[in-house]
Protein backbone atom coordinates (compact mmCIF):
# COMPACT_ATOMS: atom_id res chain seq x y z
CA UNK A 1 6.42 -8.50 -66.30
CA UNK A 2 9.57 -9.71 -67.60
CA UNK A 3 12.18 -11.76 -65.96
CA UNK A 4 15.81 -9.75 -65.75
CA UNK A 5 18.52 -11.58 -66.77
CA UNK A 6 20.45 -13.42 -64.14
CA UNK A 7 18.15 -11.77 -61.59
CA UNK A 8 14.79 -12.02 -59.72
CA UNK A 9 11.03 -10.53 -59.95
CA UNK A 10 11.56 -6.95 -59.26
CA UNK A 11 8.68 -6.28 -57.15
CA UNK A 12 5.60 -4.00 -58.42
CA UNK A 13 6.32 -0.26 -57.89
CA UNK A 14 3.00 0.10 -56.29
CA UNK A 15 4.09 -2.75 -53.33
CA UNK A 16 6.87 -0.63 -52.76
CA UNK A 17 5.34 2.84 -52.25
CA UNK A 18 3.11 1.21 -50.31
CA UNK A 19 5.14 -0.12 -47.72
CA UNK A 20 7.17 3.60 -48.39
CA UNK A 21 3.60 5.35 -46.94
CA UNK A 22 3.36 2.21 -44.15
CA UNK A 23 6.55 3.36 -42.82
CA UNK A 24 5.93 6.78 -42.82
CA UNK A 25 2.09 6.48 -41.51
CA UNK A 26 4.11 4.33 -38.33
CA UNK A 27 7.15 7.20 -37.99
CA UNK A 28 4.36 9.73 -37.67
CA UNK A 29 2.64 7.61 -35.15
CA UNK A 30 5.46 7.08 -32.70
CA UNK A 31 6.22 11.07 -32.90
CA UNK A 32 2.56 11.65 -32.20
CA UNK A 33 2.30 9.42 -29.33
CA UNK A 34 6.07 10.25 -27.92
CA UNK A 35 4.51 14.16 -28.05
CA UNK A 36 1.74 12.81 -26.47
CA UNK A 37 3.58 11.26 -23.78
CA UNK A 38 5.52 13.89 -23.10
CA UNK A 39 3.65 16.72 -20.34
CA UNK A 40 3.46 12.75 -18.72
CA UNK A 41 7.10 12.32 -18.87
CA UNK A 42 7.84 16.01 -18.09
CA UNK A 43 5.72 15.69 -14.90
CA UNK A 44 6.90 12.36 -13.94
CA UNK A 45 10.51 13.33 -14.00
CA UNK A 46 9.80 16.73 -12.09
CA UNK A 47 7.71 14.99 -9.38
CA UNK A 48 9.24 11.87 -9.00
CA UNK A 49 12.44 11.03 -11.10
CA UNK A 50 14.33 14.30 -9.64
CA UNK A 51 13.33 14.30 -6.01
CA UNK A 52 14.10 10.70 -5.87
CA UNK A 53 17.38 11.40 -7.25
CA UNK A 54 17.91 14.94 -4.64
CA UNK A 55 16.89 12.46 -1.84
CA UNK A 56 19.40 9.81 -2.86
CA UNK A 57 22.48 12.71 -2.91
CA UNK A 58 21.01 14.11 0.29
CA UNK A 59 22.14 10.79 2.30
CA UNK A 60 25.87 11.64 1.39
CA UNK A 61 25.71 14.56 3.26
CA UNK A 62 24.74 16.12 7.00
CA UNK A 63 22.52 18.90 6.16
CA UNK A 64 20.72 21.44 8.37
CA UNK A 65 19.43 24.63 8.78
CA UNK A 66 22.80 26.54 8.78
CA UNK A 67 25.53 24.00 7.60
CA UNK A 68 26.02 21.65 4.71
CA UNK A 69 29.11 18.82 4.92
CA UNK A 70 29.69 16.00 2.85
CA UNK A 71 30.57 12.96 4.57
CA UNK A 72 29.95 10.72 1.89
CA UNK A 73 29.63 6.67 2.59
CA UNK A 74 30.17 7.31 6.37
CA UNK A 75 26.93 8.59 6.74
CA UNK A 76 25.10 4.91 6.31
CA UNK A 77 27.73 3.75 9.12
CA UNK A 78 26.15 6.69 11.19
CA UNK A 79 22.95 5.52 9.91
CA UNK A 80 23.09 2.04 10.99
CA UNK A 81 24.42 2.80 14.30
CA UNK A 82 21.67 5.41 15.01
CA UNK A 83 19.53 5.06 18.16
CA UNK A 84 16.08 5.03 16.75
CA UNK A 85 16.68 3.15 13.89
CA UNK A 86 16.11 -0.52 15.88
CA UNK A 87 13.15 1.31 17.48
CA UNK A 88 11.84 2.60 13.97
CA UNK A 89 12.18 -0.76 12.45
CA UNK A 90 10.12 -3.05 14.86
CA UNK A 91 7.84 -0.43 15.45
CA UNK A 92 6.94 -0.58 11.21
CA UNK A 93 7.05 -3.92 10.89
CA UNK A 94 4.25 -4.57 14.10
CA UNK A 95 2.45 -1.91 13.16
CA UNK A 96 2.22 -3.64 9.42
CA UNK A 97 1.86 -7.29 10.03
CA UNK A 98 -0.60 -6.81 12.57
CA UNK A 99 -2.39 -4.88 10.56
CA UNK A 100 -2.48 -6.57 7.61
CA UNK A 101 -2.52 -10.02 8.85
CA UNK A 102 -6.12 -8.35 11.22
CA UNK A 103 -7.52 -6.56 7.92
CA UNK A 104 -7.45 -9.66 6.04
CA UNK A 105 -8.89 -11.69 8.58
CA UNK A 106 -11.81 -9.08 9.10
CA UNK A 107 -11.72 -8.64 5.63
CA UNK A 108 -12.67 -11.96 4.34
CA UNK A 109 -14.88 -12.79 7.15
CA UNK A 110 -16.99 -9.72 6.57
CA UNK A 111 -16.79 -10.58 2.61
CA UNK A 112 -18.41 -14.36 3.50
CA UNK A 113 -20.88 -12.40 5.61
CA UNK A 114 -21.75 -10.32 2.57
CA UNK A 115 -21.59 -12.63 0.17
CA UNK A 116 -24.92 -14.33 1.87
CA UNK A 117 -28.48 -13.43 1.42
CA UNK A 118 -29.83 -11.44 4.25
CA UNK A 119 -32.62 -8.66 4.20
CA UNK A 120 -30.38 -5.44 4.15
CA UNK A 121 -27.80 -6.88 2.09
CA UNK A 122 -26.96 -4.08 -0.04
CA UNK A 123 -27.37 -1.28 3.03
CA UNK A 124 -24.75 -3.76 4.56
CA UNK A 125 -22.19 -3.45 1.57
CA UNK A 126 -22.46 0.70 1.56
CA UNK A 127 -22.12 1.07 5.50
CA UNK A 128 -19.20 -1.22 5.19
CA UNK A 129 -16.96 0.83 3.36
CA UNK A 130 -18.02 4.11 4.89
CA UNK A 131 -14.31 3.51 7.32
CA UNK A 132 -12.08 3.17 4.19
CA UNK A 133 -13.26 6.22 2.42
CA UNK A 134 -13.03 8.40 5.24
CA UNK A 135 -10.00 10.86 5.02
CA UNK A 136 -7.10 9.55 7.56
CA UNK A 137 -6.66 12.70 9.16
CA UNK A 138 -10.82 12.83 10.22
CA UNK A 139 -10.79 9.07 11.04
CA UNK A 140 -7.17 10.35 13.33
CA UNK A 141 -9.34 12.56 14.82
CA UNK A 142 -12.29 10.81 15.61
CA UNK A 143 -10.34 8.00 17.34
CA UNK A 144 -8.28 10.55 19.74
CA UNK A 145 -11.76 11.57 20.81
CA UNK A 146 -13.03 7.93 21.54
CA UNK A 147 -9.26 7.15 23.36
CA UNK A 148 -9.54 10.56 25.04
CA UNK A 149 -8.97 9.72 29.30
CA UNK A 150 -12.03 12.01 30.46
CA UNK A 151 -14.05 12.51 27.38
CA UNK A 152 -13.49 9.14 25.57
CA UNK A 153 -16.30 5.95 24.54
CA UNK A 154 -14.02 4.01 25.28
CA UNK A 155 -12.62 4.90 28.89
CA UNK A 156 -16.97 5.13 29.80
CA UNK A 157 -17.76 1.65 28.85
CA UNK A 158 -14.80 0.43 30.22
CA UNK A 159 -15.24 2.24 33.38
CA UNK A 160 -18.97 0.82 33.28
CA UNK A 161 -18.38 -2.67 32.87
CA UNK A 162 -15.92 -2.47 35.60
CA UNK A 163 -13.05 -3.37 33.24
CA UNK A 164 -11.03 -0.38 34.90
CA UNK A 165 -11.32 1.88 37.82
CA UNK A 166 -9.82 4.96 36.80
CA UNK A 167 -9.59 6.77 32.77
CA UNK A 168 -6.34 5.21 31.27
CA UNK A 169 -4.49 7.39 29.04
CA UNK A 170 -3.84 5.13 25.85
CA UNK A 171 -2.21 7.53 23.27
CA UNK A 172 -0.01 8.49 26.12
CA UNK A 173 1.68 5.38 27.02
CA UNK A 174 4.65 3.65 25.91
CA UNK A 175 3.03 0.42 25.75
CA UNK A 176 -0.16 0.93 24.36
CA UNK A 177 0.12 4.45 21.68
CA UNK A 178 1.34 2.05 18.68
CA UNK A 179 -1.54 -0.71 19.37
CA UNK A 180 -4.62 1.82 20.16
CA UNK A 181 -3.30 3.27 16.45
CA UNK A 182 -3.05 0.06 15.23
CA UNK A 183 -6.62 -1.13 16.30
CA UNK A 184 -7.49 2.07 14.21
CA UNK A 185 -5.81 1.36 11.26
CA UNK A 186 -7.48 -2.10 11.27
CA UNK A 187 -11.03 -0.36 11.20
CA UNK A 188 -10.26 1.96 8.67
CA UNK A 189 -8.22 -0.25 6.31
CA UNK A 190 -10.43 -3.50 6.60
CA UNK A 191 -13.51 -2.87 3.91
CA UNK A 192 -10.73 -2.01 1.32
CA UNK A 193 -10.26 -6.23 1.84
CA UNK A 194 -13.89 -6.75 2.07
CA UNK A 195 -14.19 -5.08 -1.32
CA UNK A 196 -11.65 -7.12 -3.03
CA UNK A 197 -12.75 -10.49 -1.72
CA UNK A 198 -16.40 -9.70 -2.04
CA UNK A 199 -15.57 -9.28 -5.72
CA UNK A 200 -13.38 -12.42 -5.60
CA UNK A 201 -16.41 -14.09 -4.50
CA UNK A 202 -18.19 -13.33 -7.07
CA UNK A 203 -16.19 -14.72 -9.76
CA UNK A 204 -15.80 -18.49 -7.84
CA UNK A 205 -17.63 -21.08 -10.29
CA UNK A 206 -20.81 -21.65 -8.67
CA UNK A 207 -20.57 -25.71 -10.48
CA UNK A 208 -17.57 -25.81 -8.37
CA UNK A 209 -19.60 -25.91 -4.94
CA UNK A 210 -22.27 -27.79 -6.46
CA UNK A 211 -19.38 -30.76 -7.38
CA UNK A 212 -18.18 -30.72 -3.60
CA UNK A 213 -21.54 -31.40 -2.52
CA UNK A 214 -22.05 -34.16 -4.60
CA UNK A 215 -18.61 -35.40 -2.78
CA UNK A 216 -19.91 -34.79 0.85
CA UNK A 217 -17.62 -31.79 1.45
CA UNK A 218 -19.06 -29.37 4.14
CA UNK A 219 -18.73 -25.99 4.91
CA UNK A 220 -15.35 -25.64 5.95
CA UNK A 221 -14.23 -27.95 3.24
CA UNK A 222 -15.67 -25.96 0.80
CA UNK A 223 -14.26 -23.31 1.87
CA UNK A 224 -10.63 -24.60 2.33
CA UNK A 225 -10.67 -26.50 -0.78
CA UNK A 226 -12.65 -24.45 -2.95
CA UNK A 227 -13.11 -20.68 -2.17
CA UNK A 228 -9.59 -20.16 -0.81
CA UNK A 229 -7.36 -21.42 -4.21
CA UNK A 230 -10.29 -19.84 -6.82
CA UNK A 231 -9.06 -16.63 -4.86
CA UNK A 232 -5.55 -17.20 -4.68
CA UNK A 233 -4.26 -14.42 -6.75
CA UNK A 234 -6.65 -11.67 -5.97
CA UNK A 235 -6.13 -12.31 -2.01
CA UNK A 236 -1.97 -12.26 -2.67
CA UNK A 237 -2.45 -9.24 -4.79
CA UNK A 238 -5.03 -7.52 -1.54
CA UNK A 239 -2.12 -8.62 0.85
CA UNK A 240 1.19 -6.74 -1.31
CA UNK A 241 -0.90 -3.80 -1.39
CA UNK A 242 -2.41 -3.62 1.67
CA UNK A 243 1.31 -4.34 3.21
CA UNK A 244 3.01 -1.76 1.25
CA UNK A 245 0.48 0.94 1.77
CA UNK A 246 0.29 0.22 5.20
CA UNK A 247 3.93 0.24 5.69
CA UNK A 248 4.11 3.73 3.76
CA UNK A 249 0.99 5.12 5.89
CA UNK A 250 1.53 8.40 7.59
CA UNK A 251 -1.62 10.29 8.56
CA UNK A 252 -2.63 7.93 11.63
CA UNK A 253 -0.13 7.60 13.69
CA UNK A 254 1.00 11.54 13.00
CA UNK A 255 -2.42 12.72 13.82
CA UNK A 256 -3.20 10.30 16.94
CA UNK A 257 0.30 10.34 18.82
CA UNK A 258 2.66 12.79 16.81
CA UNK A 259 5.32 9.31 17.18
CA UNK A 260 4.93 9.66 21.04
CA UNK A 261 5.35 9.28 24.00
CA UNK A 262 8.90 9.88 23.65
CA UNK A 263 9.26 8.57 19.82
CA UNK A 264 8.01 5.02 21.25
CA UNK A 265 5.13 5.13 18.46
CA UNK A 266 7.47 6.16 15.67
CA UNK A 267 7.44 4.58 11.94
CA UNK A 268 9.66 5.15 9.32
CA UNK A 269 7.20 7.95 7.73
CA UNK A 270 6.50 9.90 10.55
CA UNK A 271 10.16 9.78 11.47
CA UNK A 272 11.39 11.14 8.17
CA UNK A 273 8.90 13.67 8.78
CA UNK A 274 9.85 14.82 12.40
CA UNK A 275 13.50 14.82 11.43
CA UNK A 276 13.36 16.78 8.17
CA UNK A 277 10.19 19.13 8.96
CA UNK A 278 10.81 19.48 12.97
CA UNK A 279 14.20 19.18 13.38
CA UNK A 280 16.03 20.04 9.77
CA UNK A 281 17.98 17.10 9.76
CA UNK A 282 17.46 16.63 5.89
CA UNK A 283 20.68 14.71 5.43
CA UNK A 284 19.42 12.08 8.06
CA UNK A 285 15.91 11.98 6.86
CA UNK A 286 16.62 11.17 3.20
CA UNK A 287 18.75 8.28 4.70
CA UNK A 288 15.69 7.05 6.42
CA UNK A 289 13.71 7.64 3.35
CA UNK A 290 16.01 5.63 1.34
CA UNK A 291 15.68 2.49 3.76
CA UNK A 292 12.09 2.90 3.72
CA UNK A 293 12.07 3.26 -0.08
CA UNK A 294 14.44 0.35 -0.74
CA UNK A 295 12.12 -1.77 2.03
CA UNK A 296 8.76 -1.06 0.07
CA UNK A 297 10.83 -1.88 -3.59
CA UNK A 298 11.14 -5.28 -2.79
CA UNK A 299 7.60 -5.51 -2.03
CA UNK A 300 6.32 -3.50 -4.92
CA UNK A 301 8.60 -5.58 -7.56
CA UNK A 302 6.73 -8.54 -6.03
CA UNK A 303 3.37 -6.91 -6.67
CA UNK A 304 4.42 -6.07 -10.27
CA UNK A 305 5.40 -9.95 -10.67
CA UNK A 306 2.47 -11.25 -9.33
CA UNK A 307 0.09 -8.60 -11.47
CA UNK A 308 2.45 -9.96 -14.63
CA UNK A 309 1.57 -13.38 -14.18
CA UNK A 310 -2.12 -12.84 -13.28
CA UNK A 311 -2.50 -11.16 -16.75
CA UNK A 312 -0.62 -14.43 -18.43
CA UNK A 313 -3.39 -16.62 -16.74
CA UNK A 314 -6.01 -14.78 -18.17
């Protein structure tokens, strides 16, 4: 090939129709996977991007039944000086830290107990999880029978120890409906931890134990020093999720106590659903919806940044 005068090496003709077919080979790959995508998109704007959006222009205006108004701003000052929402508040964060801070407790314990050789082992790690897969509203159900005053397990035993003298009424009080749900939730949530720190078990270097022996460490300084940072990131990653569905869990406490006795067992999901399905307060609901979204973003951008950097450390 000859040199042009006062130029470069034009390039062969067959290099450049072959990055002309490159090119078109990727155009046609991004417009097959964009129509792909698409019934994905479609559906994910219809069933998430748009209601999010309806709920977000609801809380600028006091909607019911038979009148619409548009208040604009003012309705977060109503918001914020509403009755319930103190009540709502404390009542979801107790119910979740106490629930999450018991299921990870039982949780892990039950994992170490797993983890161990024992005849029955693997019956053990099926019967475990038999709570977690059962649907909320049947698990709702089954508890109201054992808290039931004259039919209830647990009113008999109690009664038969001698613990109490007469059937206490525990979904019916003000001081006791959230925690009887709560000591629910805790039995039904806890072998969804078990599961995730049983497998984080698994994966803990077994030359790692072997080197703190060799040290003197003992149990409990194995444990602390070994098991607990090898499963760092899986038990952050349980806790975010088991905190943000917990916070966002509805069947329960809707099922069990209905939010009573006289909304003292409320949370802010079975409050958006008492105002905007009992009451037709949609304007005031979405504004509750919004907190609780807004409350549960924080939390989910923190599980998205911890998953991020437990990819980057693998």
């Amino acid at each position: 090939m000859k040199k042009e005068r006062g130029g470069s090496i034009p390039p062969p003709t067959f290099v450049m129709k072959r990055k002309d077919v490159m090119k078109r080979n990727r155009k046609k790959e991004w417009i097959a996977g964009c129509f792909f995508i698409l019934p994905s998109l479609v559906l994910l704007f219809v069933l998430v991007f748009y209601p999010l959006f309806l709920t977000f222009r609801y809380t600028l205006y006091d909607i019911s039944l038979t009148s619409t108004r548009y208040l604009g701003w003012a309705t977060y000052q109503r918001l914020f000086a509403h009755r319930m929402l103190p009540l709502i508040f404390r009542n979801s964060l107790v119910w979740t830290i106490v629930v999450v801070v018991f299921q990870f407790l039982l949780g892990l314990s039950s994992a170490l107990l797993l983890n161990r050789s024992f005849p029955g082992r693997g019956l053990a790690r099926g019967l475990v999880i038999l709570p977690w897969v059962m649907p909320g509203v049947i698990a709702g159900m089954v508890w109201r029978l054992i808290y039931d005053p004259q039919l209830g397990l647990l009113n008999h035993y109690l009664r038969q120890l001698g613990i109490i003298a007469q059937p206490f009424t525990w979904l019916s009080h003000p001081k006791t409906a959230l925690y009887a749900v709560i000591f629910s939730a805790i039995w039904k949530g806890f072998p969804f931890s078990t599961l995730m720190y049983l497998a984080g078990l698994q994966i803990v270097p077994q030359e790692l134990y072997e080197a703190a022996e060799i040290d003197g460490a003992g149990g409990w300084m194995k444990f602390t020093n070994v098991t607990l940072p090898s499963m760092r990131p899986i038990i952050t990653t349980t806790l975010l999720l088991t905190f943000i569905w917990t916070f966002n869990y509805f069947e329960l406490v809707y099922v069990m106590t209905g939010g009573g006795p006289a909304e003292k067992s409320h949370i802010f999901p079975t409050y958006v659903y008492d105002l905007a399905f009992k009451r037709f307060r949609f304007g005031l609901a979405s504004q509750f919806a919004v907190l609780d979204f807004l409350f549960l973003l924080v939390f989910s951008l923190l599980y998205i940044r911890t998953s991020f950097r437990r990819e980057k450390s693998l």
